[in-house]
C-alpha atoms as a PDB file:
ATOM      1  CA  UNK A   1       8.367   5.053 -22.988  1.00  0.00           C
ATOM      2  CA  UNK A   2      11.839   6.486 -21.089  1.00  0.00           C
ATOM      3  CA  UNK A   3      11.887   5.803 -17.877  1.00  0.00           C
ATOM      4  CA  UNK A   4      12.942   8.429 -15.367  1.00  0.00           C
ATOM      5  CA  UNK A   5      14.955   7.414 -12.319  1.00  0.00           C
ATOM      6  CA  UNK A   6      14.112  10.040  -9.064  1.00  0.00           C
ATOM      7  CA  UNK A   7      17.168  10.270  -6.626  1.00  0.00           C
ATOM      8  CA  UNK A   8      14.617  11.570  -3.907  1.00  0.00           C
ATOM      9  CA  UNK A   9      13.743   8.510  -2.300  1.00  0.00           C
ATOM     10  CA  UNK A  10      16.922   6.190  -3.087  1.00  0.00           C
ATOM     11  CA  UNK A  11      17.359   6.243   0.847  1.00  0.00           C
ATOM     12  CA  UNK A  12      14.452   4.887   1.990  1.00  0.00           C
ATOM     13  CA  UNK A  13      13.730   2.783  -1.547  1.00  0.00           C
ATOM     14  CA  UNK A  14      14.029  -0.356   0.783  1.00  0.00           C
ATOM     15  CA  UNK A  15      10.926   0.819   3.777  1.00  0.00           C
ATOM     16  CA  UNK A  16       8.917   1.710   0.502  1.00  0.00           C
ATOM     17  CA  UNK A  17       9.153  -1.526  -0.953  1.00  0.00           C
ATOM     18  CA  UNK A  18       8.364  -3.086   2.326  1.00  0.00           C
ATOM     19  CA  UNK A  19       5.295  -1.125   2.923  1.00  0.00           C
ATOM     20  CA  UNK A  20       4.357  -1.602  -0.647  1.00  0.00           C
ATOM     21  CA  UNK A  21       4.421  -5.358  -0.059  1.00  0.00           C
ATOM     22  CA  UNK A  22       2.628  -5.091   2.933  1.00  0.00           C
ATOM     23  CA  UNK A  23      -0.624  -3.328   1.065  1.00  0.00           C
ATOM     24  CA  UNK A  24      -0.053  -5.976  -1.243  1.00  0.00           C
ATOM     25  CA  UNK A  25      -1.129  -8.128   1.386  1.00  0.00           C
ATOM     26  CA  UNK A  26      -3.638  -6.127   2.894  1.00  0.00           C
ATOM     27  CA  UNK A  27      -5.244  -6.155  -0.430  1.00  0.00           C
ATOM     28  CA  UNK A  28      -4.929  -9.849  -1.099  1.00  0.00           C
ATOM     29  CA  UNK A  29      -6.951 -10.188   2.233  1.00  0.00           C
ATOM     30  CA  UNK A  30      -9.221  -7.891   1.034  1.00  0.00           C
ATOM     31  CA  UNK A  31      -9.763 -10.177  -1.683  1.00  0.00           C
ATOM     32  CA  UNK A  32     -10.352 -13.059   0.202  1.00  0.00           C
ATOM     33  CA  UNK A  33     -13.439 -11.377   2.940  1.00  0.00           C
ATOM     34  CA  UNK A  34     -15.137 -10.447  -0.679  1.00  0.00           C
ATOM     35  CA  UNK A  35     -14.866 -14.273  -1.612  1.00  0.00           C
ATOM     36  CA  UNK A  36     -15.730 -15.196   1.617  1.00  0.00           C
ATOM     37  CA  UNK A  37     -18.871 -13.022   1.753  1.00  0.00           C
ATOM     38  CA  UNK A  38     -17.259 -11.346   5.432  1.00  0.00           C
ATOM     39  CA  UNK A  39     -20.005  -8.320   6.709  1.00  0.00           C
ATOM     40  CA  UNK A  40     -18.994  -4.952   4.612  1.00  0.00           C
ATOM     41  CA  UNK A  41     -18.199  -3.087   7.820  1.00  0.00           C
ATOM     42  CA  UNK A  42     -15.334  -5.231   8.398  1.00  0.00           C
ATOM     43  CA  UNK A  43     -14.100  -5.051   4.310  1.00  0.00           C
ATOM     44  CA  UNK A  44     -14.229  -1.602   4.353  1.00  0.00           C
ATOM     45  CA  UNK A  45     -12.309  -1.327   7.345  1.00  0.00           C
ATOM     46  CA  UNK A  46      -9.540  -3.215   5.432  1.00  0.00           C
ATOM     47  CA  UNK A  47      -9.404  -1.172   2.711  1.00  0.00           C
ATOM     48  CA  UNK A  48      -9.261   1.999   4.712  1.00  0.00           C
ATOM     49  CA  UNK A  49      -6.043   0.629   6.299  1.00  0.00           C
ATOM     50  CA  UNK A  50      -4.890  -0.332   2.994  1.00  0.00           C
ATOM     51  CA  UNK A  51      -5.594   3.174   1.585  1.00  0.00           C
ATOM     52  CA  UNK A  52      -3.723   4.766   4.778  1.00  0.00           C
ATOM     53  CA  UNK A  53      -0.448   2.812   4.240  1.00  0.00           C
ATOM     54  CA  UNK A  54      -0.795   3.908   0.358  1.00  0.00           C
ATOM     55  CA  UNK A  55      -1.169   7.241   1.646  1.00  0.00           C
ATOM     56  CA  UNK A  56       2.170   6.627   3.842  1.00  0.00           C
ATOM     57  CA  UNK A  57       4.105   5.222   1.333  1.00  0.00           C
ATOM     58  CA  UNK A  58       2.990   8.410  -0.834  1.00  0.00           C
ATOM     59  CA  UNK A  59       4.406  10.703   2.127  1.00  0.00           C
ATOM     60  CA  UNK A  60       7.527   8.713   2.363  1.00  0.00           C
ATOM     61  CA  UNK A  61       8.251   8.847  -1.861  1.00  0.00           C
ATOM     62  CA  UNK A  62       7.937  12.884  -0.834  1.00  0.00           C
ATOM     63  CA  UNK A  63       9.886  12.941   2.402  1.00  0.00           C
ATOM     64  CA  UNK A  64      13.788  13.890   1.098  1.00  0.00           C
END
């Protein structure tokens, strides 16, 4: 499989990664309330943050 390399978002390649690393971590904790049987209200609360910053690291890949 060739890999293509975008130019678009070289700028702000650095804030994506960030972000990117920061869902990682909202997931991870996502992980942990399911292990640790937390009330659904609250999980589903996490993962609709997590799903916003996806959402703004989406944007950001489209903003140049």
């Amino acid at each position: 499989m060739t890999s293509t390399v975008m130019q678009g978002y070289k700028d702000n390649k650095k804030q994506l990664l960030d972000r990117l690393k920061r869902v990682e971590g909202q997931v991870r904790g996502v992980i942990g309330m399911i292990e640790a049987d937390r009330y659904c209200i609250d999980v589903i609360t996490q993962i609709s943050a997590a799903q916003a910053a996806l959402d703004k690291v989406a944007l950001g890949l489209l903003d140049d």
